[in-house]
Protein backbone atom coordinates (compact mmCIF):
# COMPACT_ATOMS: atom_id res chain seq x y z
CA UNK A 1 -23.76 19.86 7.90
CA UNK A 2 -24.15 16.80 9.81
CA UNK A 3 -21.48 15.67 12.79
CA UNK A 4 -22.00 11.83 12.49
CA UNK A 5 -19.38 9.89 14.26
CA UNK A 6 -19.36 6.82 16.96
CA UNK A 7 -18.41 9.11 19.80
CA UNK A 8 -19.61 11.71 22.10
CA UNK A 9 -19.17 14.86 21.84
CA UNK A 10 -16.79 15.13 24.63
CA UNK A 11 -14.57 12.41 22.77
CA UNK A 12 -14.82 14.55 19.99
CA UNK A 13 -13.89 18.37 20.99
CA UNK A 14 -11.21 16.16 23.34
CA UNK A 15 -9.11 14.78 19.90
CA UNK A 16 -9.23 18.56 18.72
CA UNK A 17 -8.23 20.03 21.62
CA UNK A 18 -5.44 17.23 22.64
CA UNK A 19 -4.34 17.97 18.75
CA UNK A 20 -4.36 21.69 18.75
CA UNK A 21 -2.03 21.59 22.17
CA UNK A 22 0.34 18.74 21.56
CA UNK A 23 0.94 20.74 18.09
CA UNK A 24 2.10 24.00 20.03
CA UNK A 25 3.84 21.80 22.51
CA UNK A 26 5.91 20.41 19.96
CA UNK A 27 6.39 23.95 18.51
CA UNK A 28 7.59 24.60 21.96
CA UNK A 29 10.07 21.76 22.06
CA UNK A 30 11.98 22.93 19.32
CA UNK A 31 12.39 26.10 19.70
CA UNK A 32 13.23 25.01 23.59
CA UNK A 33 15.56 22.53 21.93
CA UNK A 34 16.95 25.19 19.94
CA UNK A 35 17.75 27.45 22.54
CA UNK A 36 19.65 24.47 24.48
CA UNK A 37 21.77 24.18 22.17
CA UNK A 38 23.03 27.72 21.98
CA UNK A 39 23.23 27.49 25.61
CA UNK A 40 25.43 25.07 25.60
CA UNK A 41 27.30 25.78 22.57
CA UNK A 42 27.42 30.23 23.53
CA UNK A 43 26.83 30.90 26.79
CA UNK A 44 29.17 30.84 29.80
CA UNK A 45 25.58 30.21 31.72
CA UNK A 46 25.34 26.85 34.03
CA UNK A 47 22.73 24.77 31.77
CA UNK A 48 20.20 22.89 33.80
CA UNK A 49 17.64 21.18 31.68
CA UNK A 50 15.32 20.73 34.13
CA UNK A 51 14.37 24.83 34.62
CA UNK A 52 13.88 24.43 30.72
CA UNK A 53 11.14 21.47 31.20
CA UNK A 54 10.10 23.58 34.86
CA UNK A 55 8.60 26.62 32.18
CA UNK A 56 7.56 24.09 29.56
CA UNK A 57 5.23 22.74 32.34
CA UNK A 58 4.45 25.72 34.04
CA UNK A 59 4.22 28.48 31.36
CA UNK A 60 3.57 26.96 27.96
CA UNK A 61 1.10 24.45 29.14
CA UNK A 62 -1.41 26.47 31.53
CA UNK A 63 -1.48 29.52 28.43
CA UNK A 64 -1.92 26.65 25.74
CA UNK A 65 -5.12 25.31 28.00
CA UNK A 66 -6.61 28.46 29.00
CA UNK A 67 -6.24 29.77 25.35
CA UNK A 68 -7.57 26.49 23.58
CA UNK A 69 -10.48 26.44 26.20
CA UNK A 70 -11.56 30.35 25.66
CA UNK A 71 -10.90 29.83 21.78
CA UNK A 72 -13.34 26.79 22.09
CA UNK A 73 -15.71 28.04 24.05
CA UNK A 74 -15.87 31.46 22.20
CA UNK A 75 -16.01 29.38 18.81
CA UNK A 76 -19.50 27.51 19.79
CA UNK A 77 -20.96 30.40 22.01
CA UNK A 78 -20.41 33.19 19.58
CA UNK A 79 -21.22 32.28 16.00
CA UNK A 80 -19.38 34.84 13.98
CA UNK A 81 -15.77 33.48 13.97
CA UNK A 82 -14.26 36.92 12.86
CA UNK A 83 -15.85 38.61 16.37
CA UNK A 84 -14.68 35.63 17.91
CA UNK A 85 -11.17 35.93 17.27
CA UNK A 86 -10.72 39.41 16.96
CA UNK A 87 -11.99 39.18 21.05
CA UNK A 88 -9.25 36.71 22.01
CA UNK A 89 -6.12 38.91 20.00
CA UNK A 90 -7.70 41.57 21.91
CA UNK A 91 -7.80 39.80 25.68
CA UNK A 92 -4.66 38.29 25.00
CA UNK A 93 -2.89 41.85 24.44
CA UNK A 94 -4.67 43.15 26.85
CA UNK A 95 -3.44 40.07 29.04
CA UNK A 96 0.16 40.91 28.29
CA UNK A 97 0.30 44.79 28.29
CA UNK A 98 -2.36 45.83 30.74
CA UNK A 99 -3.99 43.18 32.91
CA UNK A 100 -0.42 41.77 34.08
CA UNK A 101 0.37 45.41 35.98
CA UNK A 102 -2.92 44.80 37.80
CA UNK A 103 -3.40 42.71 41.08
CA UNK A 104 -0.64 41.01 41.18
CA UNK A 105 -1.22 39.92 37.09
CA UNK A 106 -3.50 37.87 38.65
CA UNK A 107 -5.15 37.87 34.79
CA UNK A 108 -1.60 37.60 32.90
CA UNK A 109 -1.97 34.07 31.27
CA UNK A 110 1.76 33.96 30.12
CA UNK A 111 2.71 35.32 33.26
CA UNK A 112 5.05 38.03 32.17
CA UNK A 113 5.26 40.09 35.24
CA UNK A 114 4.75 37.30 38.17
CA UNK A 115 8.22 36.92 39.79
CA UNK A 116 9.30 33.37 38.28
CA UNK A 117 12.93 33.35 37.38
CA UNK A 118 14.99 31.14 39.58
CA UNK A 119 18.68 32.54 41.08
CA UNK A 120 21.53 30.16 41.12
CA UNK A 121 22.00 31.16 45.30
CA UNK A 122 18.30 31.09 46.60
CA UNK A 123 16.49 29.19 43.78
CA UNK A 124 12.29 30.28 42.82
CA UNK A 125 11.14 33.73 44.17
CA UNK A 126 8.09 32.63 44.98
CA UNK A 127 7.09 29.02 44.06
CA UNK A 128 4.04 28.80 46.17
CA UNK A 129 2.20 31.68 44.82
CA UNK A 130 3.47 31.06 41.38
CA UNK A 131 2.15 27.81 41.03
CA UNK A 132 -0.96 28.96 42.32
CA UNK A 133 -1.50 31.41 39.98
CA UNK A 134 -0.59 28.77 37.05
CA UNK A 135 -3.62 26.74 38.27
CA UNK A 136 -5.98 29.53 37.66
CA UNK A 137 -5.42 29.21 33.87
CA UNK A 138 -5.37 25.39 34.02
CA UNK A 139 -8.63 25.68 36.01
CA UNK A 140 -10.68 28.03 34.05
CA UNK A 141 -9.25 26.84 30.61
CA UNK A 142 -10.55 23.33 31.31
CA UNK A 143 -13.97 24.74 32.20
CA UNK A 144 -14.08 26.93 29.61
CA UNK A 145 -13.31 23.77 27.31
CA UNK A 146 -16.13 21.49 28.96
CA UNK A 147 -18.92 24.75 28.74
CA UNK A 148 -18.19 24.40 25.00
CA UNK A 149 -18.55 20.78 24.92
CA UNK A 150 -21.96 21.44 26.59
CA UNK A 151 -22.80 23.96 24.04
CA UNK A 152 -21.54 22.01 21.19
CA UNK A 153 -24.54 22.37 18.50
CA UNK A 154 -24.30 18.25 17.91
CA UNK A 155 -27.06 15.99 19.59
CA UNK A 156 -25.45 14.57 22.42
CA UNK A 157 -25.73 10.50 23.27
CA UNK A 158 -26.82 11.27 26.45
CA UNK A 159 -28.85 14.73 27.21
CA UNK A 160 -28.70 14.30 31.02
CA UNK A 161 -25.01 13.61 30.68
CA UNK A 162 -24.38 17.05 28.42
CA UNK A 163 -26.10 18.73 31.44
CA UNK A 164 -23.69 17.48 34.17
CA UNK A 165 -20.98 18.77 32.11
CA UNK A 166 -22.33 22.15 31.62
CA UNK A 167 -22.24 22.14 35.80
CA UNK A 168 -18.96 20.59 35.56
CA UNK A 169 -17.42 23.63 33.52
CA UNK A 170 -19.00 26.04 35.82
CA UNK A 171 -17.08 24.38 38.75
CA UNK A 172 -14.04 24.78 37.25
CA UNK A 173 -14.29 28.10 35.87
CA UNK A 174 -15.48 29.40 39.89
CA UNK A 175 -12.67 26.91 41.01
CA UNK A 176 -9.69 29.15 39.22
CA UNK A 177 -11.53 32.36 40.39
CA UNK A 178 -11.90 31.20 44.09
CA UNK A 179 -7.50 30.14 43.06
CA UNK A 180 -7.19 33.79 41.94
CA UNK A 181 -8.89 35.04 45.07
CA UNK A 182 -6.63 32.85 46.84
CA UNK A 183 -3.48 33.76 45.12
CA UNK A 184 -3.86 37.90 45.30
CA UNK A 185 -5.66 37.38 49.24
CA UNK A 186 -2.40 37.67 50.83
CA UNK A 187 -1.43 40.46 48.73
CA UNK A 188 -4.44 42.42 50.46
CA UNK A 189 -3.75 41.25 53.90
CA UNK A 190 -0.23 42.26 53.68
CA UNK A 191 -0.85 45.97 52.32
CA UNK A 192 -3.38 46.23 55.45
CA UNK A 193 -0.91 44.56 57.75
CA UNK A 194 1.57 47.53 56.32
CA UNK A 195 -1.03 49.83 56.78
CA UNK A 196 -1.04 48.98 60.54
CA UNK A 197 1.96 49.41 60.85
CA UNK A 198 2.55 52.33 59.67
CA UNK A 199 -0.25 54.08 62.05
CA UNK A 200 1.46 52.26 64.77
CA UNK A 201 5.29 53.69 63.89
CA UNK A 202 3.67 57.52 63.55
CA UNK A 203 2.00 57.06 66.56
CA UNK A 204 5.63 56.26 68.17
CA UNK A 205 7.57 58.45 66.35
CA UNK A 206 6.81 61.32 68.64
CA UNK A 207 7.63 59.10 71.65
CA UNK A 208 10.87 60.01 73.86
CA UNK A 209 13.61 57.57 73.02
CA UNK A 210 16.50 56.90 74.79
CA UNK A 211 20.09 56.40 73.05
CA UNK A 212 22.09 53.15 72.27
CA UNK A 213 25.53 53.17 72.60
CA UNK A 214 26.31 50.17 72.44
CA UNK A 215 24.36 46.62 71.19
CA UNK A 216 26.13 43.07 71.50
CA UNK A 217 24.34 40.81 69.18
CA UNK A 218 25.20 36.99 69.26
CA UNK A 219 23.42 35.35 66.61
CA UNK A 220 22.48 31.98 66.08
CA UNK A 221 21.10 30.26 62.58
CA UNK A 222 18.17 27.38 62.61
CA UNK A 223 17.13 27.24 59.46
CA UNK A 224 14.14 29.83 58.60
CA UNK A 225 14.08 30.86 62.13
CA UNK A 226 16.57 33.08 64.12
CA UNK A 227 17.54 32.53 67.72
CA UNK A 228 19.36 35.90 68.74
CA UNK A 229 20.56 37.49 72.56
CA UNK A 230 20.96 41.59 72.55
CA UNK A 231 23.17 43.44 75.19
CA UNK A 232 21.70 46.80 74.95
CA UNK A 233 24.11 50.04 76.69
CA UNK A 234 21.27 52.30 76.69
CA UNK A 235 21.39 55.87 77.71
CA UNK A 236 18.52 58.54 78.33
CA UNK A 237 19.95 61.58 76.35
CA UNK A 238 16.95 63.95 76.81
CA UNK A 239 16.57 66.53 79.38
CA UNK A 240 13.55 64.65 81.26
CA UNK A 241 12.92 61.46 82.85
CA UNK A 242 11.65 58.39 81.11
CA UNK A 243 9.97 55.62 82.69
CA UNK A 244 9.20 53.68 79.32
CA UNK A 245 12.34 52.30 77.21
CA UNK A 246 10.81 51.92 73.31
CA UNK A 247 12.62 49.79 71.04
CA UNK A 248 11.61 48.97 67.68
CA UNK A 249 11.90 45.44 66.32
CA UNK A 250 10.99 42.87 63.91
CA UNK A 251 6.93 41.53 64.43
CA UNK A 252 7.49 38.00 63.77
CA UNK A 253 10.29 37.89 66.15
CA UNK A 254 9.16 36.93 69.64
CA UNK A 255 11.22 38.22 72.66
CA UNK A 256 11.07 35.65 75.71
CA UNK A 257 13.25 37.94 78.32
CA UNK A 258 14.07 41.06 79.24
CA UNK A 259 16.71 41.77 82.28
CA UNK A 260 18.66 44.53 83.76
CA UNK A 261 21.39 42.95 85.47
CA UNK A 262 19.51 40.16 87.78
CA UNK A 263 16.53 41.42 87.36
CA UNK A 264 13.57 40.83 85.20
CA UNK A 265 11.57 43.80 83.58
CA UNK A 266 8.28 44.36 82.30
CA UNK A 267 7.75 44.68 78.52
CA UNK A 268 4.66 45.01 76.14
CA UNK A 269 4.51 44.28 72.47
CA UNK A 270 2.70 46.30 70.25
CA UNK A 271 3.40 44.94 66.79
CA UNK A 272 6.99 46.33 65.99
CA UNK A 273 7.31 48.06 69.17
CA UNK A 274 8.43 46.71 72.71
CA UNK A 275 8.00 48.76 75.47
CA UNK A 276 10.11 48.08 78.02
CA UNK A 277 8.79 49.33 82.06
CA UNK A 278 12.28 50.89 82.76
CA UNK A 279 13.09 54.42 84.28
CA UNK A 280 16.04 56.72 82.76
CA UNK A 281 17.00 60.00 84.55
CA UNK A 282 19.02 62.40 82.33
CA UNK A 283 22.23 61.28 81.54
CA UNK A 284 21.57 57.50 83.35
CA UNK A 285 23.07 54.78 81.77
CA UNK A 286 21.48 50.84 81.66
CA UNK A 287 22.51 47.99 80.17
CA UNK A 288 19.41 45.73 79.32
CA UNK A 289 19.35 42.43 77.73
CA UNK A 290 16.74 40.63 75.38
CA UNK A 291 16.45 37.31 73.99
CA UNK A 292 14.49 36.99 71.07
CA UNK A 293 13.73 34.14 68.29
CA UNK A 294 11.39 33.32 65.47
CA UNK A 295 11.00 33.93 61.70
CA UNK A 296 11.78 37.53 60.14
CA UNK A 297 8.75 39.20 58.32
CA UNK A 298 10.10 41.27 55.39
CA UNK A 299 6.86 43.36 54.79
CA UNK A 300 8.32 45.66 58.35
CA UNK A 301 11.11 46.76 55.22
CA UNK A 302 10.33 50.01 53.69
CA UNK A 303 7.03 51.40 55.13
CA UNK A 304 7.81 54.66 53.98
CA UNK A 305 7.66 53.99 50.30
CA UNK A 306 3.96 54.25 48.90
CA UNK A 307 2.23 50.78 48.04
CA UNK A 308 2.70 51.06 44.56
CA UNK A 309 6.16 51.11 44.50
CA UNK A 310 6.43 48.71 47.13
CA UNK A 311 3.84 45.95 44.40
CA UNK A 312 6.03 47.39 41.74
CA UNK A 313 8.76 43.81 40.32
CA UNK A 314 12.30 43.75 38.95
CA UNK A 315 11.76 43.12 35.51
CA UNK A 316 14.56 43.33 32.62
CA UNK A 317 12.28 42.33 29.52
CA UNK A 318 9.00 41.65 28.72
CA UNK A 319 9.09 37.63 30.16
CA UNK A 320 11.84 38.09 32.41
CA UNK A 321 10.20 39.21 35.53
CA UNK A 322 12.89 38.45 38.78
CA UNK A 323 10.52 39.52 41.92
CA UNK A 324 12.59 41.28 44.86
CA UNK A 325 12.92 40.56 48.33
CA UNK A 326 14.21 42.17 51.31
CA UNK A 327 15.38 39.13 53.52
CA UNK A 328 16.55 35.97 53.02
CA UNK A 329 16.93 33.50 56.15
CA UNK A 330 17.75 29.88 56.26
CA UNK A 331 21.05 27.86 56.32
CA UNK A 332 21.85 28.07 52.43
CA UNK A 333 21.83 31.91 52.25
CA UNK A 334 20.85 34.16 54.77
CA UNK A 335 20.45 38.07 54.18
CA UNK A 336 19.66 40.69 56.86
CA UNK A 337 20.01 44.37 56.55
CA UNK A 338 18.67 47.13 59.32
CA UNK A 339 15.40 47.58 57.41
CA UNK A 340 14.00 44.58 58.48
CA UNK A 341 14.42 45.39 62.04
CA UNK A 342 16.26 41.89 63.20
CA UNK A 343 18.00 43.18 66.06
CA UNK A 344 16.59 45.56 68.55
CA UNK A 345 17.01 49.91 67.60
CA UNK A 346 15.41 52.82 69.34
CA UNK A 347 14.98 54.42 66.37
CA UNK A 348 13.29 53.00 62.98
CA UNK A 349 15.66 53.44 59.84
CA UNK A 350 13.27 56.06 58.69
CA UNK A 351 11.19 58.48 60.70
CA UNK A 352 7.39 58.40 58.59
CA UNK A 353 6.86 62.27 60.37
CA UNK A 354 10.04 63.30 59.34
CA UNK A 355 11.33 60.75 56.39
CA UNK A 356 13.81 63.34 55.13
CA UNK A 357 15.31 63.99 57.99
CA UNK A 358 17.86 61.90 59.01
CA UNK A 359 17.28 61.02 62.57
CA UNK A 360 19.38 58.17 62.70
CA UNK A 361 21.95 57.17 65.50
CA UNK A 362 25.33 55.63 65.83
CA UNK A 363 25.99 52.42 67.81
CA UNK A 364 29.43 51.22 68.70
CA UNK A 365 28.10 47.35 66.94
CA UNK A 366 29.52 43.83 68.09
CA UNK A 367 28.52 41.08 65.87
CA UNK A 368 28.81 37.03 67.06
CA UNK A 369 27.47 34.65 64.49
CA UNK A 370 27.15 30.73 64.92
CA UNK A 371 26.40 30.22 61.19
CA UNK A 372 25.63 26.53 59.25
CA UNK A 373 28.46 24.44 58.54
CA UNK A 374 30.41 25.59 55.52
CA UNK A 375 28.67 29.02 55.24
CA UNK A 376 30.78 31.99 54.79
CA UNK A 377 30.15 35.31 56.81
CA UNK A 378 30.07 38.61 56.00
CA UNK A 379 29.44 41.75 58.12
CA UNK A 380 30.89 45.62 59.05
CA UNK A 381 34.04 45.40 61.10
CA UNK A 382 37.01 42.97 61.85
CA UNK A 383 36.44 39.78 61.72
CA UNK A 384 37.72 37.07 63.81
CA UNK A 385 37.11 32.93 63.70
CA UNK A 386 37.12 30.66 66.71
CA UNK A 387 36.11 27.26 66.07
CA UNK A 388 32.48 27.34 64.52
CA UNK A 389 31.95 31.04 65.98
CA UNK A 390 32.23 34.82 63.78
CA UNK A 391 33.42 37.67 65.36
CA UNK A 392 32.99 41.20 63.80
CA UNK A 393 34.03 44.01 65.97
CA UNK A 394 33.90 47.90 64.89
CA UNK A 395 36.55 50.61 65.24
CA UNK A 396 33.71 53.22 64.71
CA UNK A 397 29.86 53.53 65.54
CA UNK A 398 27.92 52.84 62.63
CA UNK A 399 23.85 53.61 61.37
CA UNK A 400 23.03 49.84 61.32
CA UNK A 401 24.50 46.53 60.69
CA UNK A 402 23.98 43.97 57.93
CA UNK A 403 24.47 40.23 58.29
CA UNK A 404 25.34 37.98 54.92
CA UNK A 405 25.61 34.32 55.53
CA UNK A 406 26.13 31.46 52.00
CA UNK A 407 28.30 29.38 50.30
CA UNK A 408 30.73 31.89 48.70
């Protein structure tokens, strides 16, 4: 059979493949037109066309390239079109049932379990990294697409030309794999940062600590970032002298004074520990104050729960994946609970020597919150308003404290 036709091959496998995707597309906008209208029509739901057009463009599309490109490409590179196809049902199950649970579904083309649906209160889980790992699948479906157009069994106009594009595919299929690299990297960095961690906490665990009975917390929002001042009534309950007060607090959070009374003190900062140069005989009391800003780093939340279940998503159905996450900081919403170590504790929420035994203390808690204009605040205790300022005081000592800031 002979391919004769006033174009080049590129031109040519381009009208199939811009005709094979603008057919599904359309496929796509009806049944996404469809399920607008019973939307509107039955659902109590708040419609917002644009998250409809936000997964047209960022789910339909990338699967309909990568899977046109791979079909191509497996179409001219393997010649039996049975094999051919029976390979790409099976990769594409094995996409959607088995790769997507591994790294990160870093090899999910529909995406299935990457955290992408968006919340009413705090929007996209994850934009950043889910765009990113939409671009591997636009990437390496457009290579695959040009390899095929350089394997194309048609003599080519220009032989030197069919060559480049062979090269060109190749860059674009190691571009989405260095994307993929780049997308699951900071997966790996954070287990090892957790990792750390977790040495570090054992290692402290066995330390002497001294009580807290009581912490004033004023609290401050800016944005992402937290600007906080601790009044810590700290008390050495063992039976020994310490000359080293250990608190445990958030890593990203960077403390920029420590005082007793008039006096500054000496403090070292080893990851989520501070180490304050301070001297407790049995029984002493000291009240010590720290002032302490920055961004919160979630990833301190739950080091005693394995890795696994740590990677593991909140997912209702099969294309419904929601993500999770542990803090939320910024003037819209803001979300802080004692796992994530935003205020200063001598004692980690869970011991990793001893995690079921609960070592925990209790802290007579003062809360004051400046929060962003027209942001409601929620805490443990009573709660009283002056001006712009949030009050929460506490008729009884509690485990930890939990501050909720929004529009609600």
């Amino acid at each position: 059979m002979f391919l004769a036709r006033d174009f080049s091959n590129l031109e040519y496998l381009t009208g199939k493949l811009v005709g094979v995707v603008v057919a599904f597309l359309v496929l796509n906008v009806i049944s996404m037109f469809i399920c607008m209208l019973i939307h509107l029509f039955a659902s109590s739901f708040k419609f917002n066309v644009g998250l409809y057009l936000f997964y047209l463009l960022t789910v339909s599309l990338p699967a309909l390239l990568f899977m046109s490109g791979l079909a191509f490409m497996m179409k001219i590179w393997i010649k039996f079109r049975f094999f051919a196809f029976t390979v790409l049902v099976i990769f594409f199950l094995l996409s959607l049932f088995v790769f997507s649970t591994k790294a990160l579904g870093v090899f999910d083309c529909m995406a299935s379990r990457v955290p992408h649906i968006f919340s009413s209160m705090v929007g996209h889980p994850a934009m950043g990294s889910y765009l990113l790992h939409r671009l591997v699948f636009v990437l390496v479906g457009v290579g695959c697409f040009v390899i095929s157009v350089y394997g194309f069994k048609r003599l080519p106009n220009n032989i030197g030309r069919s060559r480049r594009l062979g090269v060109v595919g190749l860059v674009f299929v190691l571009l989405g794999f260095l994307t993929g690299w780049l997308y699951w990297l900071p997966h790996q960095v954070m287990r090892e940062t957790r990792s750390d961690w977790i040495a570090i906490q054992k290692k402290y665990d066995a330390y002497p600590k001294v009580k807290i009975d009581q912490h004033e917390i004023k609290y401050d929002i800016h944005g992402e970032k937290i600007l906080a001042h601790s009044v810590i009534s700290v008390r050495n309950s063992n039976s020994f002298r310490v000359d080293t007060v250990i608190f445990y607090l958030n890593p990203s959070l960077e403390i920029t004074s420590v005082t007793a009374g008039n006096c500054d003190l000496n403090f070292t900062r080893n990851q989520q520990i501070v180490e304050i140069e301070k001297s407790l005989y049995p029984d002493e009391r000291s009240e010590l104050e720290l002032s302490y800003s920055g961004a919160i780093d979630p990833q301190i939340c739950y080091l005693d729960i394995s890795p696994e279940r740590y990677d593991e998503q909140e997912q209702d159905e099969l294309f419904a994946c929601y993500g999770k996450k542990f803090v939320f900081t910024g003037k819209a919403f803001t979300l802080l609970t004692p796992e994530a170590l935003w205020y200063p504790v001598s004692k980690p929420v869970t011991e990793l020597m001893n995690p079921y035994v609960n070592t925990s203390e209790y802290t007579d808690y003062t809360l004051t919150v400046v929060p962003a204009q027209g942001n409601t605040i929620v805490s443990q205790g009573e709660l009283t308003v002056s001006g712009d300022t949030s009050y929460f005081t506490n008729n009884r000592k509690l485990q930890g404290i939990t501050l909720i800031s929004g529009q609600f």
